[in-house]
Protein backbone atom coordinates (compact mmCIF):
# COMPACT_ATOMS: atom_id res chain seq x y z
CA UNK A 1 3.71 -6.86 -19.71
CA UNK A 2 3.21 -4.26 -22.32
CA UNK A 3 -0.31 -3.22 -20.37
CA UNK A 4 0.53 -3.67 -16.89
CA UNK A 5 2.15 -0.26 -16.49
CA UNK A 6 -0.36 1.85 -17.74
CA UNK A 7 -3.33 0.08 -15.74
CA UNK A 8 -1.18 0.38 -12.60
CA UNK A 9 -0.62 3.66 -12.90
CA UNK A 10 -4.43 4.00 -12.79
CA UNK A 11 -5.34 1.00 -10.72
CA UNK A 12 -2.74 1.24 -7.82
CA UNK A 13 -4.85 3.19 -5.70
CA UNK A 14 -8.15 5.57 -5.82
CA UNK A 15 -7.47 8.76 -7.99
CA UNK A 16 -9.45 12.01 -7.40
CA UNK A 17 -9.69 10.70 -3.55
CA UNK A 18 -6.58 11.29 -1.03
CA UNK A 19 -5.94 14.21 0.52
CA UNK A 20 -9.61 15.50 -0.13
CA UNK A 21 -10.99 12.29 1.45
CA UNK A 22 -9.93 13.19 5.33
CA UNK A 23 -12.07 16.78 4.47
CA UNK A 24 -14.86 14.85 2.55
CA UNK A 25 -15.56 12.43 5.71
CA UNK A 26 -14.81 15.33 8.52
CA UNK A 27 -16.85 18.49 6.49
CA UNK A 28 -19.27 17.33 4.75
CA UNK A 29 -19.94 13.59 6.49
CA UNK A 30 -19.10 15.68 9.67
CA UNK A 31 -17.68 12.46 11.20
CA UNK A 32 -14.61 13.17 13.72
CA UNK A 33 -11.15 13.30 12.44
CA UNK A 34 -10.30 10.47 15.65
CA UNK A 35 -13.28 8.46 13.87
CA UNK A 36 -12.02 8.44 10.46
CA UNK A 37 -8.52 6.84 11.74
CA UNK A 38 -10.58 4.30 13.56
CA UNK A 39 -12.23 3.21 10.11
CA UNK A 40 -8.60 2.74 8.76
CA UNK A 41 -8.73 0.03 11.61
CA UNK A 42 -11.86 -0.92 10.09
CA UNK A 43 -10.32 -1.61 6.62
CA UNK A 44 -7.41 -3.05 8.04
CA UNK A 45 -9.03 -5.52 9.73
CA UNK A 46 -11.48 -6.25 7.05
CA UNK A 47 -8.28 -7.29 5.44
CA UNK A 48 -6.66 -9.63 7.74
CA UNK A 49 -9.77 -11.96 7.17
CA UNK A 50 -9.99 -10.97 3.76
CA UNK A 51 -7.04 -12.60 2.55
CA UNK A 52 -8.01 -16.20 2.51
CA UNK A 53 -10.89 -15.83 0.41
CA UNK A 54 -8.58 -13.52 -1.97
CA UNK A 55 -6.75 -16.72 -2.56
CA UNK A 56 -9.61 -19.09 -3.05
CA UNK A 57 -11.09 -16.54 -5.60
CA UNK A 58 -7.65 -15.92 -7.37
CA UNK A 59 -7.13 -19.97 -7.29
CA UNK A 60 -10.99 -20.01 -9.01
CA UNK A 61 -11.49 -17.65 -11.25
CA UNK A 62 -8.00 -16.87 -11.96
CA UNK A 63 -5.19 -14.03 -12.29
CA UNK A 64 -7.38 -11.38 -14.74
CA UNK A 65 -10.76 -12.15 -13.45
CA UNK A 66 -9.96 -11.83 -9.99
CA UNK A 67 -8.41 -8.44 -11.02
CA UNK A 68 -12.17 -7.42 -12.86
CA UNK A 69 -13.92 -8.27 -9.86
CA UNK A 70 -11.37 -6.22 -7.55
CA UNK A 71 -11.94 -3.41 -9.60
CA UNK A 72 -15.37 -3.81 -9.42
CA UNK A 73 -15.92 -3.87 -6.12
CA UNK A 74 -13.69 -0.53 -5.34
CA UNK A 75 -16.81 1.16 -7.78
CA UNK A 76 -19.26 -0.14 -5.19
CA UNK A 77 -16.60 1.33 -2.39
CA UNK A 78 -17.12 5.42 -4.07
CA UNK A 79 -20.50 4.58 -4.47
CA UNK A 80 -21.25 3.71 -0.45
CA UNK A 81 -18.91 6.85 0.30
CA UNK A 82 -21.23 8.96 -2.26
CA UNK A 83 -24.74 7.75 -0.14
CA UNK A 84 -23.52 7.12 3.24
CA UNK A 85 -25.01 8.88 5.94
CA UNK A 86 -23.28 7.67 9.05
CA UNK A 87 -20.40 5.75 10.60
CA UNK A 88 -21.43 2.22 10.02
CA UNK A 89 -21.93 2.73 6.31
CA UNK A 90 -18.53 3.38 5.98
CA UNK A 91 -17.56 0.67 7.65
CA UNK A 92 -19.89 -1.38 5.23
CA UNK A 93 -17.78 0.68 2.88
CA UNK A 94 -14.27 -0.08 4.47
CA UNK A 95 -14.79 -3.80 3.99
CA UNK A 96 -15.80 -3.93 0.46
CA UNK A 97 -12.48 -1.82 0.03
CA UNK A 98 -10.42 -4.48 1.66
CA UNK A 99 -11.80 -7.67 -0.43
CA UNK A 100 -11.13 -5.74 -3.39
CA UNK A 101 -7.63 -5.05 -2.52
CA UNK A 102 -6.90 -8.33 -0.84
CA UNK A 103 -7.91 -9.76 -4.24
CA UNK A 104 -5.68 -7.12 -6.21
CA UNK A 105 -2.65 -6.73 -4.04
CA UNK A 106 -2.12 -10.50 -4.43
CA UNK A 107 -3.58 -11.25 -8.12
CA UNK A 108 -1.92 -7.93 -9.42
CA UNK A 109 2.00 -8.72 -8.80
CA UNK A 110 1.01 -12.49 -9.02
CA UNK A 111 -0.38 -11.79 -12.84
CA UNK A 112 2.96 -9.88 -14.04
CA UNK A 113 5.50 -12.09 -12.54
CA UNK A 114 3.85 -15.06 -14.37
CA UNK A 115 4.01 -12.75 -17.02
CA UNK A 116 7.25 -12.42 -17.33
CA UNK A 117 9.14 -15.24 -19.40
CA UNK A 118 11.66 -17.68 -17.14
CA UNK A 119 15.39 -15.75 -16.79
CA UNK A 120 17.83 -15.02 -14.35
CA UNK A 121 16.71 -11.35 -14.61
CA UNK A 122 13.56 -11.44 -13.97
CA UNK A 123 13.69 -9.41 -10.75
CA UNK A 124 14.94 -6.86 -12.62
CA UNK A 125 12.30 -6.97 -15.60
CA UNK A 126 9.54 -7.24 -12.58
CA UNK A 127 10.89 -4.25 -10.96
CA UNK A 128 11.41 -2.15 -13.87
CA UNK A 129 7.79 -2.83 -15.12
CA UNK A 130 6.48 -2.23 -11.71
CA UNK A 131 8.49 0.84 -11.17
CA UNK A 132 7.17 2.53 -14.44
CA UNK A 133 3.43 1.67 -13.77
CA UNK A 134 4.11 3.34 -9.99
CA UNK A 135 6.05 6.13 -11.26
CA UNK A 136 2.57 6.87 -13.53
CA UNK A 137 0.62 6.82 -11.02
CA UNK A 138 2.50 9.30 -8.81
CA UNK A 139 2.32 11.63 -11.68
CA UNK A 140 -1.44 11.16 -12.42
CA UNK A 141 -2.13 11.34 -8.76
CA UNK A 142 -0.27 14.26 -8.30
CA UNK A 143 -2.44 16.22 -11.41
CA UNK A 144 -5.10 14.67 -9.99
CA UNK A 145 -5.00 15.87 -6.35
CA UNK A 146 -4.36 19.67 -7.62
CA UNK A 147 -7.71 18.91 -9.56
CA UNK A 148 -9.01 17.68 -6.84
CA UNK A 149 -8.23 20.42 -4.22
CA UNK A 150 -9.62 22.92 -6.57
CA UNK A 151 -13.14 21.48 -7.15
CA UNK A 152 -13.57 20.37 -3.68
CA UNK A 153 -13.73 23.93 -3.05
CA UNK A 154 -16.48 24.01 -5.87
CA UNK A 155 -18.23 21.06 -4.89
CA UNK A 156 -17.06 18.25 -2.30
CA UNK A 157 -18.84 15.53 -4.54
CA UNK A 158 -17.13 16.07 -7.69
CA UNK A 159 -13.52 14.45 -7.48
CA UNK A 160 -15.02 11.36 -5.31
CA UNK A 161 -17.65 11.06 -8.97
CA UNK A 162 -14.07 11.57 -10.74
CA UNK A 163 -12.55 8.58 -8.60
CA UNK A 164 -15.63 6.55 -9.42
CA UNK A 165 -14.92 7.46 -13.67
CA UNK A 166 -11.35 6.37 -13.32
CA UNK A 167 -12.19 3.26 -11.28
CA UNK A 168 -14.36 2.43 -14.16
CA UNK A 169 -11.47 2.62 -16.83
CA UNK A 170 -9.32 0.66 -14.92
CA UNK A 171 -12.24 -2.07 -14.97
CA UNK A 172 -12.06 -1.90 -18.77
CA UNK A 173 -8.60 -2.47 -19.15
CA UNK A 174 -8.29 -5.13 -16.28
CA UNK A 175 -10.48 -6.92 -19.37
CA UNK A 176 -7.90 -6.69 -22.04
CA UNK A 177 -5.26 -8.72 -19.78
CA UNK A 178 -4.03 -12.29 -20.94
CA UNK A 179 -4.51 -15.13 -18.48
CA UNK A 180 -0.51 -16.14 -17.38
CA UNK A 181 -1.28 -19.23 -15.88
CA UNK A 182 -3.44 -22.16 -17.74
CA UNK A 183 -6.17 -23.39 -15.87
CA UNK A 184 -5.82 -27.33 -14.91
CA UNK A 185 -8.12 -29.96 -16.52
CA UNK A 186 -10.28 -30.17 -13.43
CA UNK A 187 -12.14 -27.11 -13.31
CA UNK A 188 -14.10 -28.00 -10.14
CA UNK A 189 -12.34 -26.72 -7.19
CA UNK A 190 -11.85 -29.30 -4.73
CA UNK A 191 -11.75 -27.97 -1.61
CA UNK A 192 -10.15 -30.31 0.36
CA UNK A 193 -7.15 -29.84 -1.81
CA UNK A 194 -6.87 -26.58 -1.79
CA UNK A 195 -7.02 -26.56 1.80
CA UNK A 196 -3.80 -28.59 1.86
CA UNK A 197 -1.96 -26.68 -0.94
CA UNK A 198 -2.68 -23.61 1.46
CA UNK A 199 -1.45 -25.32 4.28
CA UNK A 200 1.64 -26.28 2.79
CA UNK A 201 2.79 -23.12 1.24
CA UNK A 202 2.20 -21.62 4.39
CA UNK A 203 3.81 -24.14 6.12
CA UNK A 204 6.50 -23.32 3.71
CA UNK A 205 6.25 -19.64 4.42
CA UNK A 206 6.72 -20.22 8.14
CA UNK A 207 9.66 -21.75 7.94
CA UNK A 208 11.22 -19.44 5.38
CA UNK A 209 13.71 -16.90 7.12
CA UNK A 210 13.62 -14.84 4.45
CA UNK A 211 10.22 -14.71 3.70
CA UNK A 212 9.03 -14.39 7.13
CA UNK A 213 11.87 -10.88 7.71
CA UNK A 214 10.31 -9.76 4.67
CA UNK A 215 6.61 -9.77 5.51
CA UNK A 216 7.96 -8.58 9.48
CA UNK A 217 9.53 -5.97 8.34
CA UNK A 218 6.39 -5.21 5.31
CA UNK A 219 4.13 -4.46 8.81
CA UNK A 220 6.22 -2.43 10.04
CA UNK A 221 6.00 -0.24 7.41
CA UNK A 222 2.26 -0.73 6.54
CA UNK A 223 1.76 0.67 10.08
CA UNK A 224 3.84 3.52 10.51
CA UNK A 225 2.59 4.34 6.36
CA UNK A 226 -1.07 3.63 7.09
CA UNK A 227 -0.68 6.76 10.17
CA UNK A 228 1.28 9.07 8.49
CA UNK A 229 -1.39 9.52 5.66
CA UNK A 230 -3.73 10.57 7.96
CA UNK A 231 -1.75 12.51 10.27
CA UNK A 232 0.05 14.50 8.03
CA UNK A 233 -2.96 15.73 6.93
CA UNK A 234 -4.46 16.08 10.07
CA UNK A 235 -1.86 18.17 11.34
CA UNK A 236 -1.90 20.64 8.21
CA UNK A 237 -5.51 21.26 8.97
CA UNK A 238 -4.76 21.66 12.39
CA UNK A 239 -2.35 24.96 11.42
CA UNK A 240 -5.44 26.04 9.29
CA UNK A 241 -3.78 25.38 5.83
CA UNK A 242 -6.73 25.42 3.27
CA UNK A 243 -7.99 22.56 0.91
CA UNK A 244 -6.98 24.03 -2.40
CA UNK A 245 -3.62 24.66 -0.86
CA UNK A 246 -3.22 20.92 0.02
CA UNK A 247 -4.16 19.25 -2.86
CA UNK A 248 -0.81 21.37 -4.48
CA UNK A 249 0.80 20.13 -1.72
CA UNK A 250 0.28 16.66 -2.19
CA UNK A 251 0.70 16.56 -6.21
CA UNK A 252 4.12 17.87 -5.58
CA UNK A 253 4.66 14.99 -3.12
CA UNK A 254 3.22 12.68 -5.54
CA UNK A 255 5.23 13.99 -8.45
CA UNK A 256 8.57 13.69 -5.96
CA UNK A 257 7.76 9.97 -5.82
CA UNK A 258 7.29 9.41 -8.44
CA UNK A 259 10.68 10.09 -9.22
CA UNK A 260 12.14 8.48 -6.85
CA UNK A 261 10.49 5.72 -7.66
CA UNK A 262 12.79 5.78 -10.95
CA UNK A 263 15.52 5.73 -8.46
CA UNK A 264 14.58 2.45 -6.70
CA UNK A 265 17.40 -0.01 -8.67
CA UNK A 266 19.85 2.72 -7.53
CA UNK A 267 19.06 2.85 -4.28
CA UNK A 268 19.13 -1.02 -3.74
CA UNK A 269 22.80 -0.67 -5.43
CA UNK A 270 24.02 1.40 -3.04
CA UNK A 271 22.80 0.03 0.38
CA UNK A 272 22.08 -3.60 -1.18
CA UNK A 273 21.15 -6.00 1.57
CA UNK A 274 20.79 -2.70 4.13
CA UNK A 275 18.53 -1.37 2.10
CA UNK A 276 14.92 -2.11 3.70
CA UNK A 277 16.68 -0.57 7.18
CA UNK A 278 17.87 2.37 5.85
CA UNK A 279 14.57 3.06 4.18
CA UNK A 280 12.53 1.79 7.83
CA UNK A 281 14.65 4.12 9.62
CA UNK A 282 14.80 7.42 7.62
CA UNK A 283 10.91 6.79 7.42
CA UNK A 284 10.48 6.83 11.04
CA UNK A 285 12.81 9.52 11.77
CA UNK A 286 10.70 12.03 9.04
CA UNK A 287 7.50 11.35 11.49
CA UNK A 288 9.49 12.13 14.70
CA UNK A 289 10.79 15.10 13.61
CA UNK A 290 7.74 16.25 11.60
CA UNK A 291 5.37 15.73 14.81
CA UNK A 292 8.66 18.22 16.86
CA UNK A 293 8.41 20.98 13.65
CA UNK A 294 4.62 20.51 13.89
CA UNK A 295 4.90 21.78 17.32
CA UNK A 296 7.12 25.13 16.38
CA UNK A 297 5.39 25.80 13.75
CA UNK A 298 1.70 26.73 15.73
CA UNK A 299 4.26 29.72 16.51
CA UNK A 300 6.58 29.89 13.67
CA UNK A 301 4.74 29.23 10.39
CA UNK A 302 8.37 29.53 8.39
CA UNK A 303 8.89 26.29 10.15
CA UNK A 304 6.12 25.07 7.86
CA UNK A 305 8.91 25.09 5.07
CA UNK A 306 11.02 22.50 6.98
CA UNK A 307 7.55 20.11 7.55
CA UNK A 308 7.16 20.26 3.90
CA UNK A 309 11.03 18.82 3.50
CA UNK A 310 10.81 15.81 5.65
CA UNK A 311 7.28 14.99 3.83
CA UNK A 312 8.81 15.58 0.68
CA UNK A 313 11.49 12.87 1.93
CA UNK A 314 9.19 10.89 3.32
CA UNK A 315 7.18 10.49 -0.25
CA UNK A 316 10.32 10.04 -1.95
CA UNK A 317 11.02 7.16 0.56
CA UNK A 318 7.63 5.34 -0.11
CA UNK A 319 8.28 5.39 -3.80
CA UNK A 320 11.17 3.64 -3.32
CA UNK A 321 9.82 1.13 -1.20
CA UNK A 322 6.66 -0.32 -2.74
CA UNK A 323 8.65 -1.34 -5.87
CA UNK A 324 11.56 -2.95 -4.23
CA UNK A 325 9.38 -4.95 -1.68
CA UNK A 326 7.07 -6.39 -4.41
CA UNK A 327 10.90 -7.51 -5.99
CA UNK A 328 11.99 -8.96 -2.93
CA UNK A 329 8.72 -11.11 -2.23
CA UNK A 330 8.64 -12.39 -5.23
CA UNK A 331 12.36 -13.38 -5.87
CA UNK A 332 12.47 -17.31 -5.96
CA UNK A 333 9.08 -17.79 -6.98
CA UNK A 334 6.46 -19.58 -9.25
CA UNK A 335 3.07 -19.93 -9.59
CA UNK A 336 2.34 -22.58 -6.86
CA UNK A 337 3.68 -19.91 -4.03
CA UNK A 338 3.63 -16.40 -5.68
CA UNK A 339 -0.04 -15.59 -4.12
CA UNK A 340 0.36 -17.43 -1.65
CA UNK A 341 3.05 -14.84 -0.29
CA UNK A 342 1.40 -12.09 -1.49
CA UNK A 343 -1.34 -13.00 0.74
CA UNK A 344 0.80 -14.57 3.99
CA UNK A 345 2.13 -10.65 3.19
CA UNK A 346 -1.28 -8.44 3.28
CA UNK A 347 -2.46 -10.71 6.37
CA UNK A 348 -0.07 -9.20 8.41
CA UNK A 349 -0.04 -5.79 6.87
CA UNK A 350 -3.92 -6.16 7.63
CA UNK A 351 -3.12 -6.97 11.26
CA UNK A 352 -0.47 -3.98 11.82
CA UNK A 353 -3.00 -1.25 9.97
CA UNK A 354 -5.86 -2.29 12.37
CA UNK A 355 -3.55 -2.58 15.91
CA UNK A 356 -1.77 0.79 14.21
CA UNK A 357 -4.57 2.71 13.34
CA UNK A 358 -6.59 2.13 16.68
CA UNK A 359 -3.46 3.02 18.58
CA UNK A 360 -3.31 5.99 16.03
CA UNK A 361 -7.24 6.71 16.57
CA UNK A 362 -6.87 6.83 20.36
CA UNK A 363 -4.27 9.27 20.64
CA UNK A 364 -5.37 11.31 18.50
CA UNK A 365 -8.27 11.63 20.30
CA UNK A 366 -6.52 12.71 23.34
CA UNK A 367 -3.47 15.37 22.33
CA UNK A 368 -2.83 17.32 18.76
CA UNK A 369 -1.70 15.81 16.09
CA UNK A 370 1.75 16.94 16.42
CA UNK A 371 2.28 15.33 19.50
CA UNK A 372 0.46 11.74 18.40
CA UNK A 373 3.70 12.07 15.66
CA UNK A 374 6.37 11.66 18.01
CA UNK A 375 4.96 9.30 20.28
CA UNK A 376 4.21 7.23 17.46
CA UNK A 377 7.19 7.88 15.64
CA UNK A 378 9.48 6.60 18.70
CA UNK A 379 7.11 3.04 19.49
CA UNK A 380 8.12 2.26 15.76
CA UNK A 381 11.42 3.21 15.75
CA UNK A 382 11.25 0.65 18.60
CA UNK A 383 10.25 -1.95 16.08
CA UNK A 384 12.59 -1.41 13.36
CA UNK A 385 15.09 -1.73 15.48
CA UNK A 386 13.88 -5.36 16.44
CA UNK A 387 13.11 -6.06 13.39
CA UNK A 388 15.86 -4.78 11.39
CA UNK A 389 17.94 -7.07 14.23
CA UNK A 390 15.71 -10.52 12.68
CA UNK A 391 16.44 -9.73 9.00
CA UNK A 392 20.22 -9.75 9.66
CA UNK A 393 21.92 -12.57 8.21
CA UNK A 394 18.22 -13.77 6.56
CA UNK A 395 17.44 -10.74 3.88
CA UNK A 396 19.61 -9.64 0.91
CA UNK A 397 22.07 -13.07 0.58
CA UNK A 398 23.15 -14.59 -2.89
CA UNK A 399 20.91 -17.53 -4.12
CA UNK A 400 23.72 -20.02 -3.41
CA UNK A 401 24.21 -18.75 -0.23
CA UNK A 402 20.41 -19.58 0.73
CA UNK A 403 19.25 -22.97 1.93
CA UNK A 404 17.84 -25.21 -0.34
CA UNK A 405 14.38 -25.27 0.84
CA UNK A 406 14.45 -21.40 0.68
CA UNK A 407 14.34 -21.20 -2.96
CA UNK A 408 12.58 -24.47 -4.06
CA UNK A 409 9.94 -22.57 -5.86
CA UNK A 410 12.93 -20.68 -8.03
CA UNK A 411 12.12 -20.97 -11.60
CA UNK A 412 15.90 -20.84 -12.79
């Protein structure tokens, strides 16, 4: 508990790499900016199928050692990126990053909510832990991607070496975690057994209302979030902004999220079981109307000040989000299902990247960026609405007014 928010702040995602990465692969790989939303697809789908051997290798070699190997194999992920010389190296690329987050996504949250003694406020503890590890890593990412920006301009190769450094560190303190959860007697895996187990916490998960709004509504987002980091960058280098100029940018987004993510136990006060829809929608409407301002600004650039505000909103948005969901999905749970979730939850985040980010690949390849915004912007909006419609009545109750078999797995 004491360690998790420092390694997450490092760990949560690449450092030295975003914003710098879309101009790495386009200028000096020279691959086309359609072509690098396609391999998000890639990754995506690498991740669907991913997620059932993340749970076999979580259920085998445990909470930290799945968390080692993860980390592990996002060093071989900036290596392949370093030496790769066309497209279908980094798609060979793409899919070692998926196993390693598959493993991580799942073993990661699993790891500090067995952590975390048995109490009645142990959403709260899990949340506030979380929250500090994600408001570091805003922070860090934001120095980061100034750094970044700066010495791409230098040299293109030395913050993707600096994102290979920090990936190392965060291997090395992966290794001073405590195992949660004992291993049974039985150390062989029997496979037949776990096959079952599976089956019935996803039989479980199925029939879960709650848990099955949750994970809808977790796609929905992972879509529209997975196009909008591309895109928004895209359509800054479409108005000719330079590197160094977006990696300041970016660390001021970062920065902004990170404080919001401070803000996340606040939010969920005020808007309580509304809050996923408020956040869904307000999300959506920032890539509507940045794709409209996009458009003005090719002949306004003072319009640029007002794309800036609905990213900055946008960020602020996301930093409240990633905390709160991980809290939500893991309310009423133990051991036997935590993963399991986890991983019923990056399936179909998996599944709306790839369908998202080919949908996001081909028009891109057909109008500006700007454009690509607002149609994309309105098909989700689409969504949420459905969505939003599902969760009603099955998100955001009191535990006594859930069904039983909803929170079996409750530890108090």
């Amino acid at each position: 508990m004491k360690l998790f928010p420092a390694y997450k702040a490092l760990s949560w995602d690449y450092i030295f790499f975003y914003t710098i990465n879309f101009l790495f692969l386009t200028q000096v790989k020279n691959i086309n900016p359609a072509d690098v939303v396609l391999i998000d697809s890639f990754y995506y789908l690498f991740t669907m199928f991913s997620q059932i051997p993340a749970t076999f290798i979580i259920e085998f070699l445990g909470r930290k050692n799945s968390i080692i190997l993860g980390n592990i194999l996002n060093c071989l992920y900036i290596v392949v990126i370093v030496f790769s010389s066309n497209l279908f190296n980094l798609i060979i690329a793409e899919g070692l990053s998926a196993i390693a987050f598959a493993i991580k996504e799942s073993a990661e949250p699993s790891l500090l909510n067995e952590s975390i003694p048995p109490t009645k406020w142990k959403g709260k503890i899990f949340a506030k832990i979380s929250q500090k590890g994600a408001s570091g890593y805003y922070i860090i990412n934001a120095i980061s991607t100034i750094i970044a920006g700066i010495l791409y301009e230098i040299n293109p190769y030395i913050p993707i070496l600096l994102s290979l450094f920090v990936l190392v560190i965060t291997t090395s303190m992966a290794i001073l975690f405590m195992e949660p959860v004992k291993k049974k007697k039985k150390k062989k895996i029997q496979s037949v057994g776990q096959f079952k187990e599976l089956g019935e916490a996803f039989k479980f998960i199925l029939k879960s209302e709650r848990i099955k709004s949750l994970i809808l509504f977790a796609g929905v987002m992972k879509g529209i979030t997975s196009i909008l980091s591309n895109y928004e960058i895209s359509m800054l280098e479409e108005l000719e902004i330079p590197a160094s100029f977006l990696g300041v940018l970016f660390a001021m987004l970062g920065v902004i999220a990170g404080i919001a993510t401070k803000k996340q136990e606040k939010f969920h006060n005020k808007f309580r079981n509304k809050t996923l829809s408020v956040l869904g929608f307000l999300m959506i409407g920032s890539c509507i109307f940045s794709g409209i301002l996009g458009i003005i600004a090719k002949e306004y650039k003072i319009v640029m000040i007002l794309v800036v505000a609905l990213y900055l909103m946008k960020y602020s948005l996301g930093g409240i989000y990633d905390p709160l969901m991980e809290k939500y999905l893991s309310n009423f749970t133990n051991e036997e299902i935590d993963t399991k979730i986890f991983t019923a939850n990056n399936f179909l985040k998996g599944i709306s990247g790839a369908i998202s980010g080919i949908l996001a690949s081909f028009l891109l390849d057909r109008m500006e960026t700007a454009y690509c915004m607002i149609i994309i912007g309105v098909i989700f909006a689409i969504l949420m609405i459905l969505v939003s419609k599902f969760m009603k009545n099955r998100v955001g109750l009191k535990p006594e007014e859930y069904p039983k078999e909803e929170i079996k797995y409750a530890k108090v």
